[in-house]
N, C-alpha and C. Protein backbone atom coordinates (compact mmCIF):
# COMPACT_ATOMS: atom_id res chain seq x y z
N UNK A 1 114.66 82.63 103.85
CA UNK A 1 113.56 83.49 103.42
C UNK A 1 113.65 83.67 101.91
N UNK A 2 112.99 83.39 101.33
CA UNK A 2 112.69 83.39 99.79
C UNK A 2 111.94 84.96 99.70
N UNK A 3 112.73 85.43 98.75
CA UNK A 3 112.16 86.79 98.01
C UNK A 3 111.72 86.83 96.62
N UNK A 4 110.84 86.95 96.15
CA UNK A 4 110.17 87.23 95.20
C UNK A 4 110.43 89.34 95.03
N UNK A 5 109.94 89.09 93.35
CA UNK A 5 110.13 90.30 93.53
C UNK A 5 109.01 91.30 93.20
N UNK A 6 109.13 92.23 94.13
CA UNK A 6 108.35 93.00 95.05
C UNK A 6 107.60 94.01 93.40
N UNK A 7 106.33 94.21 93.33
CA UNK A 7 105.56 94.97 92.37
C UNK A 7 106.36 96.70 93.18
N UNK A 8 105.85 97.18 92.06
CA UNK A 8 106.25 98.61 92.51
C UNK A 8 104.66 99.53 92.80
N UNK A 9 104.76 99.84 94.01
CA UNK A 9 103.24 100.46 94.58
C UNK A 9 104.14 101.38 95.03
N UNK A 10 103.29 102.47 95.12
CA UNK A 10 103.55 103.87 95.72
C UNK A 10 103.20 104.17 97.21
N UNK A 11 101.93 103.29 97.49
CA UNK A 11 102.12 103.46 98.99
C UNK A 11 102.58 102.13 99.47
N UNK A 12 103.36 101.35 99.16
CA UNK A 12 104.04 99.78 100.05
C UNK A 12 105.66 100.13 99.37
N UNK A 13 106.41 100.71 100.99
CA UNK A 13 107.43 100.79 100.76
C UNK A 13 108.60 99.44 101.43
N UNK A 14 109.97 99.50 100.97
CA UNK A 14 110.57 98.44 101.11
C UNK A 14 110.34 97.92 102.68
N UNK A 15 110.58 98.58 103.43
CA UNK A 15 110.56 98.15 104.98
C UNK A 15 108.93 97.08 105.06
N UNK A 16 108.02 98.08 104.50
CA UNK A 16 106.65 97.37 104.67
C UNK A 16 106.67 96.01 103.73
N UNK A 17 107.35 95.83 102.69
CA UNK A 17 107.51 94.60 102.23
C UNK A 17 108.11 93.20 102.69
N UNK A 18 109.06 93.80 103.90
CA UNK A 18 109.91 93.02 104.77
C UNK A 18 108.45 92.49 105.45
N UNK A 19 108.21 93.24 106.35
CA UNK A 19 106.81 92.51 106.93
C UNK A 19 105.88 92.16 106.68
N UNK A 20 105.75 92.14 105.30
CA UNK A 20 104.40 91.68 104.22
C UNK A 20 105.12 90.08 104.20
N UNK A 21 106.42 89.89 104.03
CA UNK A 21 107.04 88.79 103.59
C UNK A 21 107.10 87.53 105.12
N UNK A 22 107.12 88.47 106.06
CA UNK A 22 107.17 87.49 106.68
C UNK A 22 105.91 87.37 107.26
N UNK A 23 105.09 87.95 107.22
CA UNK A 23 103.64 87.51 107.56
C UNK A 23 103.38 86.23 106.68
N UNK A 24 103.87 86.57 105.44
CA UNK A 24 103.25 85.39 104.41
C UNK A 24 104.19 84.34 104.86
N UNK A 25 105.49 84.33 105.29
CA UNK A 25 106.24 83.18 105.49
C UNK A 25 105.64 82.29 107.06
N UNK A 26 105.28 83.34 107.52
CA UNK A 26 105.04 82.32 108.98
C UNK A 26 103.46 81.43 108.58
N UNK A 27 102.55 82.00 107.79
CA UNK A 27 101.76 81.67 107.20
C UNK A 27 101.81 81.06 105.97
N UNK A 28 102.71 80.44 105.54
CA UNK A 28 102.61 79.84 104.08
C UNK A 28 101.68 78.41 103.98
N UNK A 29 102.22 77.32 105.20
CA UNK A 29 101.23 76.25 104.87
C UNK A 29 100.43 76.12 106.00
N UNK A 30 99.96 77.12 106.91
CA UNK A 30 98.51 77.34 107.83
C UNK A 30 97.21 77.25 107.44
N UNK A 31 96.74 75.97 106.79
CA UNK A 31 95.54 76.26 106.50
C UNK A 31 94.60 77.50 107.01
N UNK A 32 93.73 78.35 106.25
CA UNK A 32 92.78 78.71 107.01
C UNK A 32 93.53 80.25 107.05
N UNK A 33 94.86 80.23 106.99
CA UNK A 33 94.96 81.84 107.13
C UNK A 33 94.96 83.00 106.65
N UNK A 34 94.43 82.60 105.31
CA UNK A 34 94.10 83.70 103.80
C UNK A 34 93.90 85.29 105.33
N UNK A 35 92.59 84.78 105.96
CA UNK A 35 92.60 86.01 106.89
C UNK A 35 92.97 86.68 107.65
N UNK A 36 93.61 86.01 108.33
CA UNK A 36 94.69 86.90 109.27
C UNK A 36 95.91 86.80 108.62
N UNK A 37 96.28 86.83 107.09
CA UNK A 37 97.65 87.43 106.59
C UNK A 37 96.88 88.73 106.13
N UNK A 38 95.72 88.71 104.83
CA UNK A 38 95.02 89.97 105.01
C UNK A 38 94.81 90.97 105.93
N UNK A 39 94.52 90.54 106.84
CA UNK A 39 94.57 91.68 108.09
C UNK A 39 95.76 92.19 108.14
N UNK A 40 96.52 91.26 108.38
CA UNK A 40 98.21 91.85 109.12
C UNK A 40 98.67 92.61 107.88
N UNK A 41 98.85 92.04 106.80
CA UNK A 41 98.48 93.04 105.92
C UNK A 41 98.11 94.07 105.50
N UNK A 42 96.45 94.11 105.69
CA UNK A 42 96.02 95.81 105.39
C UNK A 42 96.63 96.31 106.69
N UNK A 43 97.09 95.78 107.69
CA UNK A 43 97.46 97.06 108.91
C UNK A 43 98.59 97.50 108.56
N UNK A 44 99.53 96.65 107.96
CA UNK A 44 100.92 96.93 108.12
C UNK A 44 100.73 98.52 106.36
N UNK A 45 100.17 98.19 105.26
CA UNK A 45 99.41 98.71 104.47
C UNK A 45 98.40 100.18 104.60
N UNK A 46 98.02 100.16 105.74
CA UNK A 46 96.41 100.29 105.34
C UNK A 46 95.15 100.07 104.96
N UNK A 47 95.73 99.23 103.78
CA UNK A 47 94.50 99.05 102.88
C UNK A 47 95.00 97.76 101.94
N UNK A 48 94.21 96.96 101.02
CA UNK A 48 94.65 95.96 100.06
C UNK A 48 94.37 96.47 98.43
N UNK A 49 96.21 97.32 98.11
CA UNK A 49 95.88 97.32 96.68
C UNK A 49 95.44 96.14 95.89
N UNK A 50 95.23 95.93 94.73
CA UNK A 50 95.02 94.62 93.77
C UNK A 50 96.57 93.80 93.68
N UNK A 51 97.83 94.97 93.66
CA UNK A 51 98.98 94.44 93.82
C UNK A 51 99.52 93.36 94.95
N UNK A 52 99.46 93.98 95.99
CA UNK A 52 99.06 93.24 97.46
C UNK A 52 98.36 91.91 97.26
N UNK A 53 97.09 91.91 96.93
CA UNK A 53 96.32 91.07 97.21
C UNK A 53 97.14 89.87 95.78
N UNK A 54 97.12 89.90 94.92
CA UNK A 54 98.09 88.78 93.77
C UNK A 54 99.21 88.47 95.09
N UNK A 55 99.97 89.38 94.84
CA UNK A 55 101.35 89.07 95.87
C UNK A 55 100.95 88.04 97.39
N UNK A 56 100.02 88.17 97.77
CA UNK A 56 99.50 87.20 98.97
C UNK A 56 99.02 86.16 98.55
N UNK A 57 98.56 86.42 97.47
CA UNK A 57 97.86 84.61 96.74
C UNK A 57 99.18 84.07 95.86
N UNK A 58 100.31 84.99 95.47
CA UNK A 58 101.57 83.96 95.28
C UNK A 58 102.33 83.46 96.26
N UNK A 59 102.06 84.13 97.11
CA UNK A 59 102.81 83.94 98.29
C UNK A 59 102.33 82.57 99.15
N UNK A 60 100.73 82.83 99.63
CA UNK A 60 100.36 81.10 100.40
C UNK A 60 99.92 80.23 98.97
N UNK A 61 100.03 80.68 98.06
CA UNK A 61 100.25 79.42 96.45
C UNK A 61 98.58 79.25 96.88
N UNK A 62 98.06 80.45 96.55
CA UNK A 62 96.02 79.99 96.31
C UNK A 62 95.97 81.21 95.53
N UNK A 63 94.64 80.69 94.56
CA UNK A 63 94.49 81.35 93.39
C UNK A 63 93.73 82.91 93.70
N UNK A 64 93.93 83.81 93.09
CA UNK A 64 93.88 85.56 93.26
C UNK A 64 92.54 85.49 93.49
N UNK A 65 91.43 84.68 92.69
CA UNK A 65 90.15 85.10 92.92
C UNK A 65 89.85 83.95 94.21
N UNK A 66 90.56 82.72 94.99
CA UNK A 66 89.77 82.92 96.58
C UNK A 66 90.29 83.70 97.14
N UNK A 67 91.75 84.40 96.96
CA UNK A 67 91.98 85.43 98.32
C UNK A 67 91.00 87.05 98.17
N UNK A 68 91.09 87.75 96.94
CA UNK A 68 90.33 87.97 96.26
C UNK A 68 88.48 88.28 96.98
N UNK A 69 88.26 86.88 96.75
CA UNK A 69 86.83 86.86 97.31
C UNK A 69 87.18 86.45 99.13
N UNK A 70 87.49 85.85 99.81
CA UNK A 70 87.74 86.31 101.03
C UNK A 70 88.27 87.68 101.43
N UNK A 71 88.72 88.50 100.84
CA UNK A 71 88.98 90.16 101.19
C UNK A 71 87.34 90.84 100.67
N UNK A 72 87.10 90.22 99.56
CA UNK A 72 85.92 91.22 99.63
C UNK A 72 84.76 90.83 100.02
N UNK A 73 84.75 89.30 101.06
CA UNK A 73 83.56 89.40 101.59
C UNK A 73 83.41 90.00 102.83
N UNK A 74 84.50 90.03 103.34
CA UNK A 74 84.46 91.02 104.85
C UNK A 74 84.51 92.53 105.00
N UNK A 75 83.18 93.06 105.61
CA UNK A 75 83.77 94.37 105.15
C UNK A 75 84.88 95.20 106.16
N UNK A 76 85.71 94.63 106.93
CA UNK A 76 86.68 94.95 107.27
C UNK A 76 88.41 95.10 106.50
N UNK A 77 87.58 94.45 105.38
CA UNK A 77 88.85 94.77 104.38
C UNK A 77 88.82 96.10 102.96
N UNK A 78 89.35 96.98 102.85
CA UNK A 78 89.85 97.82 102.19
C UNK A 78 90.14 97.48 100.70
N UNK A 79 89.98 97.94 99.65
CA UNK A 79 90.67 97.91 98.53
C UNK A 79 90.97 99.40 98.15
N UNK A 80 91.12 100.35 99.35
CA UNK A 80 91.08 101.73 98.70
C UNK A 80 91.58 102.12 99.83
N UNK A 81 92.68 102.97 99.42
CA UNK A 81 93.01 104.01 101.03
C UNK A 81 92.21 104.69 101.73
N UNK A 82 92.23 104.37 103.02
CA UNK A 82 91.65 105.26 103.92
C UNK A 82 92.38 106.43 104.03
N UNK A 83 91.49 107.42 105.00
CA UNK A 83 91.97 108.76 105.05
C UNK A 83 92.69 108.62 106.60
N UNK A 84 93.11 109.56 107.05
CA UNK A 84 93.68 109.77 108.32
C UNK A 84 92.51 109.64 109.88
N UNK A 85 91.48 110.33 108.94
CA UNK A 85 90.15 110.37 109.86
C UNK A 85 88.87 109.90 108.98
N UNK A 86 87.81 109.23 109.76
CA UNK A 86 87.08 108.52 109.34
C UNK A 86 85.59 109.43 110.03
N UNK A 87 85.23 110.34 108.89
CA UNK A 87 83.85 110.79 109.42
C UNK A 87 82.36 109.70 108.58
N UNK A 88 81.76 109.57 109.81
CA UNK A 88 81.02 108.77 109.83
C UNK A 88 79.39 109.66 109.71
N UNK A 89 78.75 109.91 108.98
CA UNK A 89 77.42 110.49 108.76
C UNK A 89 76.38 109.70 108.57
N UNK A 90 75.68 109.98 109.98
CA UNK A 90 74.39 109.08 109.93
C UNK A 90 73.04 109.50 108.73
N UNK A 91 72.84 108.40 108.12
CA UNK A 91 71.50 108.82 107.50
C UNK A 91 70.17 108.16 107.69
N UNK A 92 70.51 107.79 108.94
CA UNK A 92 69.01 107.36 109.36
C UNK A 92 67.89 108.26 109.46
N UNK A 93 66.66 107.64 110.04
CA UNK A 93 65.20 108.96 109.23
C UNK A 93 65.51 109.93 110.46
N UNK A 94 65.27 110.13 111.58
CA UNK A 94 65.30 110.89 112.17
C UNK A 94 66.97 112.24 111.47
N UNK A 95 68.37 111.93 111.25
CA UNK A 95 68.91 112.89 110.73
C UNK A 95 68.98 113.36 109.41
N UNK A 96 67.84 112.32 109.20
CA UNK A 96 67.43 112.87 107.32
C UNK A 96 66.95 113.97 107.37
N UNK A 97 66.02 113.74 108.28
CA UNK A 97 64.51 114.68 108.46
C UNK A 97 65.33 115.98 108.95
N UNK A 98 66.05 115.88 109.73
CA UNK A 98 66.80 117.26 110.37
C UNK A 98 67.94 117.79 109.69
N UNK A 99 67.88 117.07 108.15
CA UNK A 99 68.61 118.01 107.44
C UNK A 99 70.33 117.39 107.15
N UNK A 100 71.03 115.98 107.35
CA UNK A 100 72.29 116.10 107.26
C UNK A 100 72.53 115.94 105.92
N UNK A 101 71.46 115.53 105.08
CA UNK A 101 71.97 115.84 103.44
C UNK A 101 72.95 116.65 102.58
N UNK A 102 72.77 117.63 103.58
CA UNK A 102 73.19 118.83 103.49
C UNK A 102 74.83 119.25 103.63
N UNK A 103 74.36 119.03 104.84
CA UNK A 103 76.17 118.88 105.78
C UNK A 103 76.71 117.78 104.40
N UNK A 104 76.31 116.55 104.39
CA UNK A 104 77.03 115.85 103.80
C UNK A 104 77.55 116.45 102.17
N UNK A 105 76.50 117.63 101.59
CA UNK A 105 76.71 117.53 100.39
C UNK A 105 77.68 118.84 100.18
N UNK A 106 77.92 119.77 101.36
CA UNK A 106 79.38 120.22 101.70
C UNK A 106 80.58 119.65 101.90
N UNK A 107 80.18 118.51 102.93
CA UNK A 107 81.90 117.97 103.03
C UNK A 107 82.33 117.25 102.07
N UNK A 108 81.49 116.93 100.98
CA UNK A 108 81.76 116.23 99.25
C UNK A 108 82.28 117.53 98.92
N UNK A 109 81.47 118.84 98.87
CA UNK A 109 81.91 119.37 97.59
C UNK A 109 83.92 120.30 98.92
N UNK A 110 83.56 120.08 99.67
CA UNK A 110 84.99 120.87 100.79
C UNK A 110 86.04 120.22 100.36
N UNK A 111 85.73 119.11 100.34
CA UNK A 111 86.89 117.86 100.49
C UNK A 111 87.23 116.81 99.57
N UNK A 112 86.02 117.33 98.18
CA UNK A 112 86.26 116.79 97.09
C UNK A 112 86.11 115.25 97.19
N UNK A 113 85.54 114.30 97.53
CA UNK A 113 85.44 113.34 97.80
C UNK A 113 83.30 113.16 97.93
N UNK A 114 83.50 111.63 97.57
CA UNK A 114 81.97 111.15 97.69
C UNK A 114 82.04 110.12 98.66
N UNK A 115 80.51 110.24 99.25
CA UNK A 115 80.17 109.18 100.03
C UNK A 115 81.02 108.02 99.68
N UNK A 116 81.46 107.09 100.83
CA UNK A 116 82.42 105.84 100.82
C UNK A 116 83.45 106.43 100.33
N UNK A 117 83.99 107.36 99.77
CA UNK A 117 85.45 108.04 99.08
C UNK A 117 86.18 108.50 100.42
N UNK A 118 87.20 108.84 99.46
CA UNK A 118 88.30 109.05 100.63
C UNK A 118 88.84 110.55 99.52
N UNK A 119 89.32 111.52 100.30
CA UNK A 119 89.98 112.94 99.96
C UNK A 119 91.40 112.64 99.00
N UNK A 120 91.40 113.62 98.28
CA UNK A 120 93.05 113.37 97.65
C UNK A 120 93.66 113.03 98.55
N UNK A 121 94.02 114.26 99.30
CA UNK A 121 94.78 114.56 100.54
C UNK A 121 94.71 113.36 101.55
N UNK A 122 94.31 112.20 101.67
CA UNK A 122 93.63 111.41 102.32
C UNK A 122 93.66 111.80 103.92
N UNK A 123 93.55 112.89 103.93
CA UNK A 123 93.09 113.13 105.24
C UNK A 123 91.56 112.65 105.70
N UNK A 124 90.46 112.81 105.05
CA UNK A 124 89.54 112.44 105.48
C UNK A 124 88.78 111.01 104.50
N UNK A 125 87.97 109.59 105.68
CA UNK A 125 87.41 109.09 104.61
C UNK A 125 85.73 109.27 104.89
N UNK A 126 84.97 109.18 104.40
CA UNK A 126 83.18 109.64 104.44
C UNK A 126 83.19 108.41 104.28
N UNK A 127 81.90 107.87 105.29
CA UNK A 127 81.41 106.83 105.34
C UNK A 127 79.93 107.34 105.90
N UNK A 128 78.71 106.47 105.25
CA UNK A 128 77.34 106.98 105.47
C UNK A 128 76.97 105.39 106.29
N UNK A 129 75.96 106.20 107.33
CA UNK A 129 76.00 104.71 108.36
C UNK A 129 74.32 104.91 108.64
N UNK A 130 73.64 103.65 108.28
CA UNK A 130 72.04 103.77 108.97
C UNK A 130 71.70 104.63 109.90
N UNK A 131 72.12 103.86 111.16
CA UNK A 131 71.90 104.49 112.29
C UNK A 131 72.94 104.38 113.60
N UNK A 132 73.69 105.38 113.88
CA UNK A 132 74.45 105.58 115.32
C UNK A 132 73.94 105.50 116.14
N UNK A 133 72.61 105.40 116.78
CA UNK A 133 71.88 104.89 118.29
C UNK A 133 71.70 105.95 118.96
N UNK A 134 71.98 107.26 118.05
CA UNK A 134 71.92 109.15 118.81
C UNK A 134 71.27 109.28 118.70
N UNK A 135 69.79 109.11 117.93
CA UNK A 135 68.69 109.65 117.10
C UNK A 135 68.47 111.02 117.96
N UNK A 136 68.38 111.22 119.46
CA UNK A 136 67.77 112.16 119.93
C UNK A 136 69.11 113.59 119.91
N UNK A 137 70.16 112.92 119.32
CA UNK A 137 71.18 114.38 118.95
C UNK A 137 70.99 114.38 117.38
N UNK A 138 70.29 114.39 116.52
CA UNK A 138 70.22 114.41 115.35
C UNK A 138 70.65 115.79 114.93
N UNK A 139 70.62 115.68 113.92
CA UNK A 139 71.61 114.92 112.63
C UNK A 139 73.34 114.54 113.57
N UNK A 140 73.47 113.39 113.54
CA UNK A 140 74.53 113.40 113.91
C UNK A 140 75.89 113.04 112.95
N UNK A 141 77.42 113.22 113.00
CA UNK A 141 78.45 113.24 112.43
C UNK A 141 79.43 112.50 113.39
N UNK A 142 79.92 111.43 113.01
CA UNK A 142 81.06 110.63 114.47
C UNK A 142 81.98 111.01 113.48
N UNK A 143 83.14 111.84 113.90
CA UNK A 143 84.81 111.77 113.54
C UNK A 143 85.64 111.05 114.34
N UNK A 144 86.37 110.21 114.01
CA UNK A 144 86.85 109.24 114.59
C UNK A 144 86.48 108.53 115.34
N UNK A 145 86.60 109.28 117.14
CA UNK A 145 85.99 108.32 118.40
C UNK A 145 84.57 109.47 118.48
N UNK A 146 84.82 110.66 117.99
CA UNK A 146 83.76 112.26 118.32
C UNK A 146 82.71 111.97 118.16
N UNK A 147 81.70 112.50 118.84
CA UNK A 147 80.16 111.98 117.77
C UNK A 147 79.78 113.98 118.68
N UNK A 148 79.50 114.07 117.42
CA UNK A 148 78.83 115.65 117.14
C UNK A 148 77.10 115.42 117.06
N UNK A 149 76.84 116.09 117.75
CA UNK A 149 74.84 116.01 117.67
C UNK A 149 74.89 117.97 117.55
N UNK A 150 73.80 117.63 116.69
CA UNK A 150 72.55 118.71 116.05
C UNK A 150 73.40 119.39 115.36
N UNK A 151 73.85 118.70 114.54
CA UNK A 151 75.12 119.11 113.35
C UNK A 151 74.40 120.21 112.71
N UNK A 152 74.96 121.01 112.57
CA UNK A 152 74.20 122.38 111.34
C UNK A 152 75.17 122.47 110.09
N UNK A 153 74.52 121.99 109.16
CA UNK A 153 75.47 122.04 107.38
C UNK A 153 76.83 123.38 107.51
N UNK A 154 76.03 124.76 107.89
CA UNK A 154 76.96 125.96 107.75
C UNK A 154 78.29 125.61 108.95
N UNK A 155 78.42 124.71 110.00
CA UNK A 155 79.01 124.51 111.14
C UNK A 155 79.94 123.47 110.63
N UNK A 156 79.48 122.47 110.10
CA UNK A 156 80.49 120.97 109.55
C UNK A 156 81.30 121.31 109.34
N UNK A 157 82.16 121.95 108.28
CA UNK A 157 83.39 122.25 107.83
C UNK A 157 84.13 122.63 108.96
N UNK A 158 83.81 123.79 109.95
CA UNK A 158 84.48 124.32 111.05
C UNK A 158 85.37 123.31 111.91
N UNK A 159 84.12 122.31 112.16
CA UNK A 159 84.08 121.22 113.18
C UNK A 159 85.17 120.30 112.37
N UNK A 160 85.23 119.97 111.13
CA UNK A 160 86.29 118.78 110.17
C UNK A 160 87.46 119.45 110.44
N UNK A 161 87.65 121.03 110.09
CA UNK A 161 88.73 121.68 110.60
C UNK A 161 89.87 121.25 111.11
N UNK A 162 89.42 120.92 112.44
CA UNK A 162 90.13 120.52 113.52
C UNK A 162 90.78 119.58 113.77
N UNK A 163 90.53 118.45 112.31
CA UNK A 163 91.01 117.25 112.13
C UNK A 163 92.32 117.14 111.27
N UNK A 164 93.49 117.49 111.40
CA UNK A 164 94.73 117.29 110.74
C UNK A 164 94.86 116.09 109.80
């Protein structure tokens, strides 16, 4: 096992580098697997710092901008920490119309974070989604697996609460 040496990141600690290394080793001359080392990657991670992502293109020996542009054409890949919980706020017309602007422009200013952002605390990440397929529970809010209908702005915070 060949070691290179490891960038210093604050969230990729030594143990997680062990398995960063051998993801890339079982994958070094697999054509085709830029993607599933990324994956195994952001899981083992979370997410793909810029550090990470160099370190995987020295690693299968391909240049930073194709691994690079294969991480950022999928949007299943990360360049930013997620939070612990992933509230999901629909803004399709029907929970426009019923007001989740609102809700949403509390749990920005609660949790200090913007749409697509993630919290200091990374407890929570905001993600704004067309449409969840609830329209008739509008305005709706999915936390994690949860999906909350006829969300009321003064109620949101209560309801995030509950999310550690």
């Amino acid at each position: 096992m060949i070691h290179h040496q490891h960038p210093q990141h604050p969230d990729i600690q030594d143990d997680m580098w062990t398995q960063i290394d051998e993801i890339i080793a079982a994958n070094r001359n697999v054509p085709g697997s830029v993607i599933g080392v990324l994956r195994e990657c952001q899981d083992v991670v979370g997410y793909l710092p810029v550090e990470l992502i160099d370190y995987i293109s020295n690693g299968l020996n391909l240049s930073r901008s194709e691994v690079f542009g294969v991480a950022s054409f999928y949007s299943l890949f990360s360049f930013e920490p997620k939070g612990r919980h992933l509230i999901k706020v629909c803004m399709g017309t029907a929970c426009y119309v019923k007001g989740i602007k609102e809700a949403v422009n509390r749990i920005e200013n609660k949790f200090g974070m913007k749409e697509g952002g993630t919290s200091e605390d990374r407890r929570f990440t905001l993600e704004a989604v067309r449409c969840l397929g609830a329209c008739g529970l509008a305005p709706v809010v999915v936390v994690d697996q949860d999906t909350y209908g006829a969300v009321k702005a003064d109620k949101v915070i209560e309801t995030l609460e509950k999310y550690e």
